[in-house]
PDB file of N, CA and C in Angstrom:
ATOM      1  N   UNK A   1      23.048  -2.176  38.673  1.00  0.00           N
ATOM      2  CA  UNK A   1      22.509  -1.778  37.392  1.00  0.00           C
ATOM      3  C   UNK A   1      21.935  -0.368  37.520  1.00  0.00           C
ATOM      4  N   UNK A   2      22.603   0.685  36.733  1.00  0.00           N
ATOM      5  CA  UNK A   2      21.829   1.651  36.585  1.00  0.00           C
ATOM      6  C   UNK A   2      20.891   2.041  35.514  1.00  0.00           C
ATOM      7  N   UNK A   3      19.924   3.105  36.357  1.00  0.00           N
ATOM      8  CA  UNK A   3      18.496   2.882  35.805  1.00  0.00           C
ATOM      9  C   UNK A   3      18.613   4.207  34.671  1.00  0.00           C
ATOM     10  N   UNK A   4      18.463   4.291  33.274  1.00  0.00           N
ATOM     11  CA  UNK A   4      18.430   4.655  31.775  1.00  0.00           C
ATOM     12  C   UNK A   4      17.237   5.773  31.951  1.00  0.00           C
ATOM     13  N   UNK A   5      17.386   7.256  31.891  1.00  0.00           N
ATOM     14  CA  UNK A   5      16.868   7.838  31.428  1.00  0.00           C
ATOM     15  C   UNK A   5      16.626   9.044  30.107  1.00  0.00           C
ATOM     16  N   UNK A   6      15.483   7.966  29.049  1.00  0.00           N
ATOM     17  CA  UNK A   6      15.963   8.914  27.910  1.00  0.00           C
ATOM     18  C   UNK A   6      15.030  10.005  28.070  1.00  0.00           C
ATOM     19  N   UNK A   7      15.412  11.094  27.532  1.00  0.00           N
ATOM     20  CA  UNK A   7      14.651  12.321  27.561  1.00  0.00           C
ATOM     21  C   UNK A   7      14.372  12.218  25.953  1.00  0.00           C
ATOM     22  N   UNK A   8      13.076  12.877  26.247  1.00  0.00           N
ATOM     23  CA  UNK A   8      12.036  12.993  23.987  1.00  0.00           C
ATOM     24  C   UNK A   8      13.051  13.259  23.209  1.00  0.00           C
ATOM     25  N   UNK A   9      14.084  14.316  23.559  1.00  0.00           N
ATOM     26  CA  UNK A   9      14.691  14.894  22.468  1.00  0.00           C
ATOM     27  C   UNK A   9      15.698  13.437  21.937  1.00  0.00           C
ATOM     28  N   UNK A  10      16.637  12.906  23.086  1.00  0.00           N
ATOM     29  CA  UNK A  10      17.046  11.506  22.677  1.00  0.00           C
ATOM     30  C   UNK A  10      16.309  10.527  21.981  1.00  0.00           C
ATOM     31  N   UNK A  11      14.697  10.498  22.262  1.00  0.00           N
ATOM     32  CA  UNK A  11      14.107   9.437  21.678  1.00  0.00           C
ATOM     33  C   UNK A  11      13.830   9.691  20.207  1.00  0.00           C
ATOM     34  N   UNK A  12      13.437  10.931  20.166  1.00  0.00           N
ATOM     35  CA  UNK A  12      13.182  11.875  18.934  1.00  0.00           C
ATOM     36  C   UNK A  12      14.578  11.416  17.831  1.00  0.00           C
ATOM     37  N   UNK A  13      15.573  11.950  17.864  1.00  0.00           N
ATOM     38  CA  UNK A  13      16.988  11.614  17.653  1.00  0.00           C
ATOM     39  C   UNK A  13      16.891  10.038  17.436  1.00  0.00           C
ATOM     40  N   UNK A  14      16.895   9.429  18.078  1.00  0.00           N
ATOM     41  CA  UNK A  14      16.644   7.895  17.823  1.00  0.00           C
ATOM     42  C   UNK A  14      16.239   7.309  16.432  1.00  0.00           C
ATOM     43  N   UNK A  15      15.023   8.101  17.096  1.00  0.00           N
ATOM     44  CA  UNK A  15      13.811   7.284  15.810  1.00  0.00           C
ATOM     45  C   UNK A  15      14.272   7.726  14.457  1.00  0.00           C
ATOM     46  N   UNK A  16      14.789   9.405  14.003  1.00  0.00           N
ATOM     47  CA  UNK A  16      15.215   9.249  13.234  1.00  0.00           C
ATOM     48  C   UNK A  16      16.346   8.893  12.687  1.00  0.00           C
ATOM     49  N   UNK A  17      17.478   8.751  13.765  1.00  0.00           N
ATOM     50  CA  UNK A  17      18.349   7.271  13.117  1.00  0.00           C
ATOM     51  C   UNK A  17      18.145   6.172  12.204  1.00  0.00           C
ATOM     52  N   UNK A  18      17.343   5.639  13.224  1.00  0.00           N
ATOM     53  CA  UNK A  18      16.578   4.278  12.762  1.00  0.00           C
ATOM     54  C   UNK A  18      16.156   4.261  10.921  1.00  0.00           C
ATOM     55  N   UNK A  19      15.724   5.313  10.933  1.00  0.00           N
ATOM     56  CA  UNK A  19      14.717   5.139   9.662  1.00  0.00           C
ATOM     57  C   UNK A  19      16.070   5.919   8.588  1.00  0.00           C
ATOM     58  N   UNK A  20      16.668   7.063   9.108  1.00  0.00           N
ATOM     59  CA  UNK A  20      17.749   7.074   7.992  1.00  0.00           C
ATOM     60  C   UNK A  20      19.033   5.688   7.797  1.00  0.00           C
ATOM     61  N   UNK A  21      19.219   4.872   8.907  1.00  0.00           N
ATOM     62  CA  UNK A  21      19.922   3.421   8.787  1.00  0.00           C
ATOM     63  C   UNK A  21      18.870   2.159   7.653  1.00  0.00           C
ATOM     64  N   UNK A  22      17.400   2.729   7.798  1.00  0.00           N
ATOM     65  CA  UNK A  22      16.609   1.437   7.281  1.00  0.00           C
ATOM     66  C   UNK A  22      16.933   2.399   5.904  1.00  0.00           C
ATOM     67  N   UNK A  23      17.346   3.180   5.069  1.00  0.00           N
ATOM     68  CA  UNK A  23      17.395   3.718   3.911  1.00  0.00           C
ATOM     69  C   UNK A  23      15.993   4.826   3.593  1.00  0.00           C
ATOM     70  N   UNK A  24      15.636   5.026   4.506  1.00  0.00           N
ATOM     71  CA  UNK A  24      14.028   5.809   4.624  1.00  0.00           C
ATOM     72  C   UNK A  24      13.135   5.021   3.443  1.00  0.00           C
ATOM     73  N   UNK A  25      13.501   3.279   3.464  1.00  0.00           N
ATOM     74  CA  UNK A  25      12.205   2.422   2.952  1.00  0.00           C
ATOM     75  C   UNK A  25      10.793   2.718   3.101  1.00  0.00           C
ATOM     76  N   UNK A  26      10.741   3.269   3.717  1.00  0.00           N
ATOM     77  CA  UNK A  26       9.088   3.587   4.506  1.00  0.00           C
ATOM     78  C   UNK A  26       8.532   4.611   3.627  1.00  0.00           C
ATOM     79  N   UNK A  27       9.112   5.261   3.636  1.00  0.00           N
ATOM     80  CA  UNK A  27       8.590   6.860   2.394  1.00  0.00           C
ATOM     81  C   UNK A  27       9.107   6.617   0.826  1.00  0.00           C
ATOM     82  N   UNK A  28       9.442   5.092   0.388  1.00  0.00           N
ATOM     83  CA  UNK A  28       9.381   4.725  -1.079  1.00  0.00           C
ATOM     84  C   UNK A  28       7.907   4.479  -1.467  1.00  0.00           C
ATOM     85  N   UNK A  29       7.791   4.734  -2.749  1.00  0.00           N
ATOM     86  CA  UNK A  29       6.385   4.611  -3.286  1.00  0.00           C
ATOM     87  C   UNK A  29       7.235   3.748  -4.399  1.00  0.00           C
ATOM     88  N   UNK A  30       6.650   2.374  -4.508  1.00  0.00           N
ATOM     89  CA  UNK A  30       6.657   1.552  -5.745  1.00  0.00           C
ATOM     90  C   UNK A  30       5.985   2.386  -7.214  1.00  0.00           C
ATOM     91  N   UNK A  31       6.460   2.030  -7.658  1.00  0.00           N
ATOM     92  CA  UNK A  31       5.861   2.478  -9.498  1.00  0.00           C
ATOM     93  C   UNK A  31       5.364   1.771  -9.909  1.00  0.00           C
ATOM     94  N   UNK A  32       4.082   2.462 -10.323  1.00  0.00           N
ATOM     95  CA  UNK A  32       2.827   1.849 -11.171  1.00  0.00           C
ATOM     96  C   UNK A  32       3.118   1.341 -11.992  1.00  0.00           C
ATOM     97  N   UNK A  33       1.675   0.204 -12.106  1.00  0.00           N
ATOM     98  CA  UNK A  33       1.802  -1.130 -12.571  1.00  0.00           C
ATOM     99  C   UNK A  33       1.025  -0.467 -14.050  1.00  0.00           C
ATOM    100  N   UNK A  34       0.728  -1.485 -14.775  1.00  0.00           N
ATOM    101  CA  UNK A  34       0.219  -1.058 -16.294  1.00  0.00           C
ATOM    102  C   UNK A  34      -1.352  -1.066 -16.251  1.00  0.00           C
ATOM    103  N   UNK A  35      -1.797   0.042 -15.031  1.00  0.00           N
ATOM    104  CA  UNK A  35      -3.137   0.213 -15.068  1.00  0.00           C
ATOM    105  C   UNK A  35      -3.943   1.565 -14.543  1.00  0.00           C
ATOM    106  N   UNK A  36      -4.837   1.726 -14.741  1.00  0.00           N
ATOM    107  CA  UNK A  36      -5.466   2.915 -14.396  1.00  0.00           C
ATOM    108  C   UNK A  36      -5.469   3.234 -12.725  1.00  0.00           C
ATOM    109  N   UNK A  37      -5.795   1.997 -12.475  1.00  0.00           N
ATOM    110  CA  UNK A  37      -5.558   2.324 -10.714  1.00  0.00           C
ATOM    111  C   UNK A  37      -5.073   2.794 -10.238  1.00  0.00           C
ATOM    112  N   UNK A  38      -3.073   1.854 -10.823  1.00  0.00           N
ATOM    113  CA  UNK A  38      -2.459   2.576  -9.841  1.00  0.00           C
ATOM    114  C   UNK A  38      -1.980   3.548 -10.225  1.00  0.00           C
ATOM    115  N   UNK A  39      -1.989   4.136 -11.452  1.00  0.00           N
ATOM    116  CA  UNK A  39      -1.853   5.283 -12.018  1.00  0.00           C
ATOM    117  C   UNK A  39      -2.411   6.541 -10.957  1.00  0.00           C
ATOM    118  N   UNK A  40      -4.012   5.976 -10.911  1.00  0.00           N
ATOM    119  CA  UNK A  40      -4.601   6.822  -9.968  1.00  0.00           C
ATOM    120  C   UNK A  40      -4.449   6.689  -8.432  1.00  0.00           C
ATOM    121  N   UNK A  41      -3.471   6.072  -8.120  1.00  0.00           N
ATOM    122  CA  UNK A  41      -2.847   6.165  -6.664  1.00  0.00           C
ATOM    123  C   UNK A  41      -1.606   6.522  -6.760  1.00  0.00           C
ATOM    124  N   UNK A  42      -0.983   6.237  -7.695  1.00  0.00           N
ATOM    125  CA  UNK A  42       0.263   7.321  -7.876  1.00  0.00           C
ATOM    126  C   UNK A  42       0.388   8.939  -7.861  1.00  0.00           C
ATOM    127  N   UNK A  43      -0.863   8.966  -9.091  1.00  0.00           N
ATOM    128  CA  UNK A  43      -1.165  10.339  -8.762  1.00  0.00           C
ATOM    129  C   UNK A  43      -1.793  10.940  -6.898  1.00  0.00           C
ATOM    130  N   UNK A  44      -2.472  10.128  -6.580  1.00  0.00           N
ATOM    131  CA  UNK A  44      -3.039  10.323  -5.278  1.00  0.00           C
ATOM    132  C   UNK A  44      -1.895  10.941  -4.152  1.00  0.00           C
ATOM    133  N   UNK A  45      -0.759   9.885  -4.324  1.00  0.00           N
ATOM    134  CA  UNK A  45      -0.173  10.299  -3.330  1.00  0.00           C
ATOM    135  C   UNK A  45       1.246  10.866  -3.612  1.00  0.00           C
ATOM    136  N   UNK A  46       1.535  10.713  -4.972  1.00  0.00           N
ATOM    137  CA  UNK A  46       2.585  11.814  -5.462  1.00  0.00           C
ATOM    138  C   UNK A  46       2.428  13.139  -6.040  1.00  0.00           C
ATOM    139  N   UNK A  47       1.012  13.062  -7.061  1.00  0.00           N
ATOM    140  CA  UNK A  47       1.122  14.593  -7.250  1.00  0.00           C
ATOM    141  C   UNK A  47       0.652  15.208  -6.861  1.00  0.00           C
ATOM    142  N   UNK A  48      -0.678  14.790  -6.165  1.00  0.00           N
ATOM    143  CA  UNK A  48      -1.614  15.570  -6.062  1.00  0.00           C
ATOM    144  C   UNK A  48      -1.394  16.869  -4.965  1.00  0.00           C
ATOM    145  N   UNK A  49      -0.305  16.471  -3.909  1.00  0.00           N
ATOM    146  CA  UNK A  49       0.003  17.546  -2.512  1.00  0.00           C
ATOM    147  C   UNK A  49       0.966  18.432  -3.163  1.00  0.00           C
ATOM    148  N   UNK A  50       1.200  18.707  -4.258  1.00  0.00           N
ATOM    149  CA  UNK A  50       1.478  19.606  -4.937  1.00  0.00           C
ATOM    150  C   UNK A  50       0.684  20.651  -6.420  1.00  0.00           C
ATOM    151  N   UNK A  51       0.605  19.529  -7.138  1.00  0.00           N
ATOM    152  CA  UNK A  51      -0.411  19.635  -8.295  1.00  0.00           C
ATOM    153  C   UNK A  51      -1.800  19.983  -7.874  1.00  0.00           C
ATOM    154  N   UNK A  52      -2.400  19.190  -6.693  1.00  0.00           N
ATOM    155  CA  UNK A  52      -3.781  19.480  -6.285  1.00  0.00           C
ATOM    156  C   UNK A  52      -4.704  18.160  -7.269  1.00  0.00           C
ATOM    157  N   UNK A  53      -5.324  18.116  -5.786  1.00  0.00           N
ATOM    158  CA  UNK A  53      -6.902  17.471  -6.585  1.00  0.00           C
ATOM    159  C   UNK A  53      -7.674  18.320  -7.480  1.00  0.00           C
ATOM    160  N   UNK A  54      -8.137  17.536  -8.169  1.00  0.00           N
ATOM    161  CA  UNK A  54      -9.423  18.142  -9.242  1.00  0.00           C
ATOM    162  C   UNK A  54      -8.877  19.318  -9.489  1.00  0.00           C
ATOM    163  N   UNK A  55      -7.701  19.403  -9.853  1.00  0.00           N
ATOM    164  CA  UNK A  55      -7.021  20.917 -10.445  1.00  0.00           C
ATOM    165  C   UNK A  55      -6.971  22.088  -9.103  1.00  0.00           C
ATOM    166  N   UNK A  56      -7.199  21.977  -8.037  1.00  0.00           N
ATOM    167  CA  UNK A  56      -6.997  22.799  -6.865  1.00  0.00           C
ATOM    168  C   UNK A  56      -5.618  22.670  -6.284  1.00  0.00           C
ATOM    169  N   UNK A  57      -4.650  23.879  -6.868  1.00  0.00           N
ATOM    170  CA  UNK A  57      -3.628  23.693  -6.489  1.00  0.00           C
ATOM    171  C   UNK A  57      -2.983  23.893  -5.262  1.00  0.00           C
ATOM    172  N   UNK A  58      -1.745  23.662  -4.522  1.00  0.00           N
ATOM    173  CA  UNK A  58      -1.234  24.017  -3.451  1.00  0.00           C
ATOM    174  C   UNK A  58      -0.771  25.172  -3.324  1.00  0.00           C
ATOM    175  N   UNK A  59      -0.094  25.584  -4.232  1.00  0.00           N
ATOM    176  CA  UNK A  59       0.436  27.231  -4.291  1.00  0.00           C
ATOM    177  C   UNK A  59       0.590  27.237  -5.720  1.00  0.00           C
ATOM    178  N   UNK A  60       0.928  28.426  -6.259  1.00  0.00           N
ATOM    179  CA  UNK A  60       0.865  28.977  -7.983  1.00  0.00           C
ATOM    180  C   UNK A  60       2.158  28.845  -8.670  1.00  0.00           C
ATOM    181  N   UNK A  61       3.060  28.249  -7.796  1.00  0.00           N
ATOM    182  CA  UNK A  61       4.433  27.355  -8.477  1.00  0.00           C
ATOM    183  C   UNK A  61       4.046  26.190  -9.093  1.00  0.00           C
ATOM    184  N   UNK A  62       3.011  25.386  -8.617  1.00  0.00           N
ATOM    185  CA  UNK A  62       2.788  23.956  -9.181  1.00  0.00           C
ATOM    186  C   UNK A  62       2.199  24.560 -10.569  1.00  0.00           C
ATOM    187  N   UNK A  63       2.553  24.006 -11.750  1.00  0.00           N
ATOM    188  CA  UNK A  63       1.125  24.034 -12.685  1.00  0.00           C
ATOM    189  C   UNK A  63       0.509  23.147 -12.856  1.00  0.00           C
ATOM    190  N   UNK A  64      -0.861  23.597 -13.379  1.00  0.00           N
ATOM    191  CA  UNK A  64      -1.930  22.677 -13.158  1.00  0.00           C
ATOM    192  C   UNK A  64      -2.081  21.634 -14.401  1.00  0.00           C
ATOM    193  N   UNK A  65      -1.964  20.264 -13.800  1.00  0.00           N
ATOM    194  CA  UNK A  65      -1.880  19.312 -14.916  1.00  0.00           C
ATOM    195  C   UNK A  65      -2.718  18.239 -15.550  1.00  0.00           C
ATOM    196  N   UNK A  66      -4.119  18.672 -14.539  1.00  0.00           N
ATOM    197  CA  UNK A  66      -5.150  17.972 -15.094  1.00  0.00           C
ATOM    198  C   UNK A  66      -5.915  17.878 -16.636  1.00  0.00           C
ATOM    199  N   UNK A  67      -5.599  17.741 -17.455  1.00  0.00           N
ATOM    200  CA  UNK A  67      -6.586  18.050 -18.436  1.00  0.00           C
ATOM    201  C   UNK A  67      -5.154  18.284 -19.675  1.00  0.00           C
ATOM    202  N   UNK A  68      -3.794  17.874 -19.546  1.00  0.00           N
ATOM    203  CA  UNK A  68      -3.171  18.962 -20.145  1.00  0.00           C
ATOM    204  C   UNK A  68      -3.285  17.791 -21.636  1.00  0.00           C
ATOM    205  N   UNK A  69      -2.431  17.489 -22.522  1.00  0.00           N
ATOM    206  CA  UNK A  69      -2.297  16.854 -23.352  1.00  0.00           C
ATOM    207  C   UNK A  69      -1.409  15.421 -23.436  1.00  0.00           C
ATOM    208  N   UNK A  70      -1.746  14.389 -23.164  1.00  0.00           N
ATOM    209  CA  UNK A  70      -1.003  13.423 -23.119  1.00  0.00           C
ATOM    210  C   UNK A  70       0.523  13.059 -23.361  1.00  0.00           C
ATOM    211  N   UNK A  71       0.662  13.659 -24.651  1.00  0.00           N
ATOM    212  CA  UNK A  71       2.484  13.903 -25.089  1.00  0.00           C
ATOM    213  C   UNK A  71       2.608  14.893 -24.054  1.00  0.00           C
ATOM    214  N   UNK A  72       2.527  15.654 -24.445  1.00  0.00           N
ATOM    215  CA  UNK A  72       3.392  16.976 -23.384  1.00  0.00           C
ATOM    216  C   UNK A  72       2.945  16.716 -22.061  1.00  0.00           C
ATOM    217  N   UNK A  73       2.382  15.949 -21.255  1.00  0.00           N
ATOM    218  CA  UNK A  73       2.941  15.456 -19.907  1.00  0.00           C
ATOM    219  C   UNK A  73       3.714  14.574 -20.122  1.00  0.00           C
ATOM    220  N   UNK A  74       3.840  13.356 -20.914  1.00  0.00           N
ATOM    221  CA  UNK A  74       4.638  12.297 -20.817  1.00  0.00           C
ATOM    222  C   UNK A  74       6.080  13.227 -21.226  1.00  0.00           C
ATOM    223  N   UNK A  75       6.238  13.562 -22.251  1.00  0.00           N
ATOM    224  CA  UNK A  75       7.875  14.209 -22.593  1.00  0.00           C
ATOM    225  C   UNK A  75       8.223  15.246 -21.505  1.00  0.00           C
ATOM    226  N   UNK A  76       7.327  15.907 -20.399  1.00  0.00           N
ATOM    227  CA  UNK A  76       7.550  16.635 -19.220  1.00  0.00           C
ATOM    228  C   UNK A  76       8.190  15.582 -18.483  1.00  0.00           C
ATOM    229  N   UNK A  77       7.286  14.987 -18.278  1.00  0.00           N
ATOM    230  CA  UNK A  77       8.141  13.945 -16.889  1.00  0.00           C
ATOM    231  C   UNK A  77       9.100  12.995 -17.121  1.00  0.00           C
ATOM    232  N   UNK A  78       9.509  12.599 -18.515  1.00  0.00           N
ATOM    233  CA  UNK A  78      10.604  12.164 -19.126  1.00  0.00           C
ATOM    234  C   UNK A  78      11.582  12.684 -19.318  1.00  0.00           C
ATOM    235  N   UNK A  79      11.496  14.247 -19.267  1.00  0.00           N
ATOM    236  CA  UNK A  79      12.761  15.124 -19.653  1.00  0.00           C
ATOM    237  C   UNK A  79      13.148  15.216 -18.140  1.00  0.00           C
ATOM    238  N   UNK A  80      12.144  15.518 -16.837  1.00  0.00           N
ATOM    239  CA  UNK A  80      12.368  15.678 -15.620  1.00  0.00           C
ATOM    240  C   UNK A  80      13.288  14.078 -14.924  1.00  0.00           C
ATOM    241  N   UNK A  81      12.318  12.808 -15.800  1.00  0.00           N
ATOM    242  CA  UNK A  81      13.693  11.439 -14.997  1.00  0.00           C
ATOM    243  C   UNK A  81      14.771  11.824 -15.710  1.00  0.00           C
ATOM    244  N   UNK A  82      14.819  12.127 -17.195  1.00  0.00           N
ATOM    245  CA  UNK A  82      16.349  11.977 -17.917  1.00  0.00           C
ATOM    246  C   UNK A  82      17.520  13.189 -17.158  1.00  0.00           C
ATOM    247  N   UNK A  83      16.850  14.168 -16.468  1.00  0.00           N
ATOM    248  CA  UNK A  83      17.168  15.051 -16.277  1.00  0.00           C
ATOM    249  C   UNK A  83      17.888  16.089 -17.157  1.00  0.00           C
ATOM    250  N   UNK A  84      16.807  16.281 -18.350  1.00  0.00           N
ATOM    251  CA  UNK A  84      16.836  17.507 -19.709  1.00  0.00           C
ATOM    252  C   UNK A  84      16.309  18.281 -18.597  1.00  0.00           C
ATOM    253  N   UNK A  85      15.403  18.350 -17.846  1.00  0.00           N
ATOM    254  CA  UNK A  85      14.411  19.641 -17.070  1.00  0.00           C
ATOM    255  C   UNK A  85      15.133  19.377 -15.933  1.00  0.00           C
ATOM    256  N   UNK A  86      15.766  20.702 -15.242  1.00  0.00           N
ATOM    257  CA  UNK A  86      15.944  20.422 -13.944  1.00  0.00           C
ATOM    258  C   UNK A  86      14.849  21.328 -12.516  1.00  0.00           C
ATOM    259  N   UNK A  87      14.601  19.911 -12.079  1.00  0.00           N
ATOM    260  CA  UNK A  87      13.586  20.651 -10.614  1.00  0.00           C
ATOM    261  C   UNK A  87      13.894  20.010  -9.521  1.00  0.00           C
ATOM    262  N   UNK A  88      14.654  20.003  -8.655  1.00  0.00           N
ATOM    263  CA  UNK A  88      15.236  19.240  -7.707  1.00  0.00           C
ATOM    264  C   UNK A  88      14.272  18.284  -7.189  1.00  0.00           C
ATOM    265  N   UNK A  89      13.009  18.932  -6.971  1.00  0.00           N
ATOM    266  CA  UNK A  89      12.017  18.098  -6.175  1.00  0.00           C
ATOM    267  C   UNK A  89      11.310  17.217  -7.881  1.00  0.00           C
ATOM    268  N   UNK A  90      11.017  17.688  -8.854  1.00  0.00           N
ATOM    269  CA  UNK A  90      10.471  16.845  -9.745  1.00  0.00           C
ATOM    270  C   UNK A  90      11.215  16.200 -10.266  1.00  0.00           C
ATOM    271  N   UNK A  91      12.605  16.039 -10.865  1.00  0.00           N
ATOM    272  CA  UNK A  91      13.812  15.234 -10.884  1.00  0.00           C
ATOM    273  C   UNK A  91      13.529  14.218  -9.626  1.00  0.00           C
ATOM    274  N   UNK A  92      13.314  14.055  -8.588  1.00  0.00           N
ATOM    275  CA  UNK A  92      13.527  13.325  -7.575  1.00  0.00           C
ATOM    276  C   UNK A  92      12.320  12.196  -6.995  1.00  0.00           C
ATOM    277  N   UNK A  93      11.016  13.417  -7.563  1.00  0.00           N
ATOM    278  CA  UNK A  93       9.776  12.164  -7.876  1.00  0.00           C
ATOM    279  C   UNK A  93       9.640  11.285  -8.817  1.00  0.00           C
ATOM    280  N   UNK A  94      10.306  11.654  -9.674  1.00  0.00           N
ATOM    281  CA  UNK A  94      10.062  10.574 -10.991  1.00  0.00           C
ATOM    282  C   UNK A  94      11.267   9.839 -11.569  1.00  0.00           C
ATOM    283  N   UNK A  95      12.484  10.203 -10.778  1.00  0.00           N
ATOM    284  CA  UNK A  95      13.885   9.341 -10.719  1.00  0.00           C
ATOM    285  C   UNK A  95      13.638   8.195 -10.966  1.00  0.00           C
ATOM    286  N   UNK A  96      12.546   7.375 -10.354  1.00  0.00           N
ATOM    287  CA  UNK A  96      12.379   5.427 -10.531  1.00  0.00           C
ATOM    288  C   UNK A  96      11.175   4.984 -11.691  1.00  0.00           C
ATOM    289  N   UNK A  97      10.882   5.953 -11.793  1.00  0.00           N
ATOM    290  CA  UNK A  97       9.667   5.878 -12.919  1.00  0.00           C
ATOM    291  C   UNK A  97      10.084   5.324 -14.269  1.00  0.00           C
ATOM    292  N   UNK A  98       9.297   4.238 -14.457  1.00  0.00           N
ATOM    293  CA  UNK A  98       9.725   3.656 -15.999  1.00  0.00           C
ATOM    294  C   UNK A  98       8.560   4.379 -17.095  1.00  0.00           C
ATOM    295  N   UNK A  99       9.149   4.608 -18.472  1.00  0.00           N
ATOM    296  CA  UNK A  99       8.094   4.532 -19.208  1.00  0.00           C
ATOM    297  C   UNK A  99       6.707   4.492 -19.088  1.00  0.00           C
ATOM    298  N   UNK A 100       6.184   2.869 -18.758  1.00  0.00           N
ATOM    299  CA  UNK A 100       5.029   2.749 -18.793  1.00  0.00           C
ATOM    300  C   UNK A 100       4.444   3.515 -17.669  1.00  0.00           C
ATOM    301  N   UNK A 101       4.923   3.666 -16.379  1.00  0.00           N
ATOM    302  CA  UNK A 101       4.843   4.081 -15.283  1.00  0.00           C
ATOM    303  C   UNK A 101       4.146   6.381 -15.634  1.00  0.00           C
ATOM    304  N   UNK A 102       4.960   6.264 -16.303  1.00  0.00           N
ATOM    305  CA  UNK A 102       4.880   7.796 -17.014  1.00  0.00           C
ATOM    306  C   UNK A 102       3.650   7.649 -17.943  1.00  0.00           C
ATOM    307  N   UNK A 103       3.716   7.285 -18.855  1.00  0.00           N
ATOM    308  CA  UNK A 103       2.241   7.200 -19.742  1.00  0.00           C
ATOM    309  C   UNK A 103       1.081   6.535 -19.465  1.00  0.00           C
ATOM    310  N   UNK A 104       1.137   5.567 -18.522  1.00  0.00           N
ATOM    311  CA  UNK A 104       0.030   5.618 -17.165  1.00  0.00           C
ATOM    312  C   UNK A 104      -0.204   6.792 -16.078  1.00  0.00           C
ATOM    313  N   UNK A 105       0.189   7.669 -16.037  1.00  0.00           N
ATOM    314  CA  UNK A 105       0.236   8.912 -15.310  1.00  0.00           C
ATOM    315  C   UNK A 105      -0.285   9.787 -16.386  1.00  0.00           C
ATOM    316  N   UNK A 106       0.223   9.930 -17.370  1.00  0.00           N
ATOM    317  CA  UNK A 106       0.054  11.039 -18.261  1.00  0.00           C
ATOM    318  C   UNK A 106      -1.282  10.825 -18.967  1.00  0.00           C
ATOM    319  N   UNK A 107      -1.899   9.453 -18.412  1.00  0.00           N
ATOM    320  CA  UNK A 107      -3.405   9.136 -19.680  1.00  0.00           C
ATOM    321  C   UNK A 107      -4.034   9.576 -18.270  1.00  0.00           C
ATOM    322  N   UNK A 108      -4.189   9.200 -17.288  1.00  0.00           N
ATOM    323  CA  UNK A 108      -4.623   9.505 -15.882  1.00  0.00           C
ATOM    324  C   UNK A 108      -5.184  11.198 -16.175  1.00  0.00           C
ATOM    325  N   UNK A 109      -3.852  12.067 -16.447  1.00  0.00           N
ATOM    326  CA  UNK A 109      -4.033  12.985 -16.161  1.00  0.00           C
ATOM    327  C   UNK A 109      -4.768  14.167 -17.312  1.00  0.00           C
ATOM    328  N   UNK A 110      -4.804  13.618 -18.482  1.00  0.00           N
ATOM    329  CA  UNK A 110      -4.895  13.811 -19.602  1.00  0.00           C
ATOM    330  C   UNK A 110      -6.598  13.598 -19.777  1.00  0.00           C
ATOM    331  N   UNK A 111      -7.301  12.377 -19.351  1.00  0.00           N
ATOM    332  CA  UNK A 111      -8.195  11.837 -19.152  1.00  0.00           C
ATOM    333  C   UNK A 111      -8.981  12.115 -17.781  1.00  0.00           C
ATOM    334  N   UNK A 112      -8.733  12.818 -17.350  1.00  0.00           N
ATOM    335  CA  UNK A 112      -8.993  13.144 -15.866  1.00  0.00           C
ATOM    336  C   UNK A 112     -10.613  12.923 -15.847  1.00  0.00           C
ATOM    337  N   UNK A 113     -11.550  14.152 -16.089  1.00  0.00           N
ATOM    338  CA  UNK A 113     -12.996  14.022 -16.616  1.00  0.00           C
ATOM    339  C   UNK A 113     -13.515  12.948 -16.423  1.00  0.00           C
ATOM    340  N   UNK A 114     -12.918  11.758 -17.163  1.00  0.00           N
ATOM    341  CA  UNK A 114     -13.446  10.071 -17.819  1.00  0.00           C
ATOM    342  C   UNK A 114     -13.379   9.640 -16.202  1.00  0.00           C
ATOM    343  N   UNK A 115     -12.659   9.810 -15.097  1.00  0.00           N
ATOM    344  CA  UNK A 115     -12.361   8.663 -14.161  1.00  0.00           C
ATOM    345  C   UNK A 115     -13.276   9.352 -13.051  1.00  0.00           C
ATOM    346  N   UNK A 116     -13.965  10.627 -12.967  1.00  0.00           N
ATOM    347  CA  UNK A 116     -14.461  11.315 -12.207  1.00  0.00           C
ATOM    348  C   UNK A 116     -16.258  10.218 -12.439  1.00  0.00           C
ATOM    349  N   UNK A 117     -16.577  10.887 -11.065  1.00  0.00           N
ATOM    350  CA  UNK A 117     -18.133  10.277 -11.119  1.00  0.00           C
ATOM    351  C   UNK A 117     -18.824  11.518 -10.866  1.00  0.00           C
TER     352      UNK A 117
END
């Protein structure tokens, strides 16, 4: 029996096999349920590393969407799933997003102020 030596770069290589064979399940985010919560964990971990917390953005490509008007975020991110707006990366966050999923985001964001302490 000979003795197997992998070197990092093989293991490295590996691992991401693995996870492009599992369908990269691991980096899906389910879509919010019909509530403020997860609205506000949607936002947490989808917009905000772009959009920014509390309106502090990442760079001056994002615009800032805290505070904006309820319709005009919801028909933004509706035109971005229908793909009327094209943004490769915002087309691609909101691809699985239903309706309610969107106007739970858009009262979130619209309402921002109200959920702050």
């Amino acid at each position: 029996m000979s003795n197997i030596i992998l070197r990092p770069s093989t293991l490295l290589s590996f691992s991401f096999l693995i996870v492009a064979i599992t369908g990269c399940s691991i980096f899906e985010k389910k879509p919010a349920a019909n509530n403020l919560a997860a609205a506000q964990q949607t936002a947490f971990y989808t917009c905000d590393s772009c959009h920014g917390p509390k309106n502090i953005r990442v760079d001056d490509m994002s615009p800032k969407i805290i505070g904006q008007k309820q319709t005009f975020l919801v028909e933004r991110l509706r035109d971005y799933r229908d793909l009327k707006r094209i943004n490769p990366y915002m087309n691609g966050v909101v691809s699985k997003m239903t309706n309610q999923d969107i106007d739970n985001l858009a009262a979130y964001y619209s309402n921002y102020k109200q959920h702050q302490h």
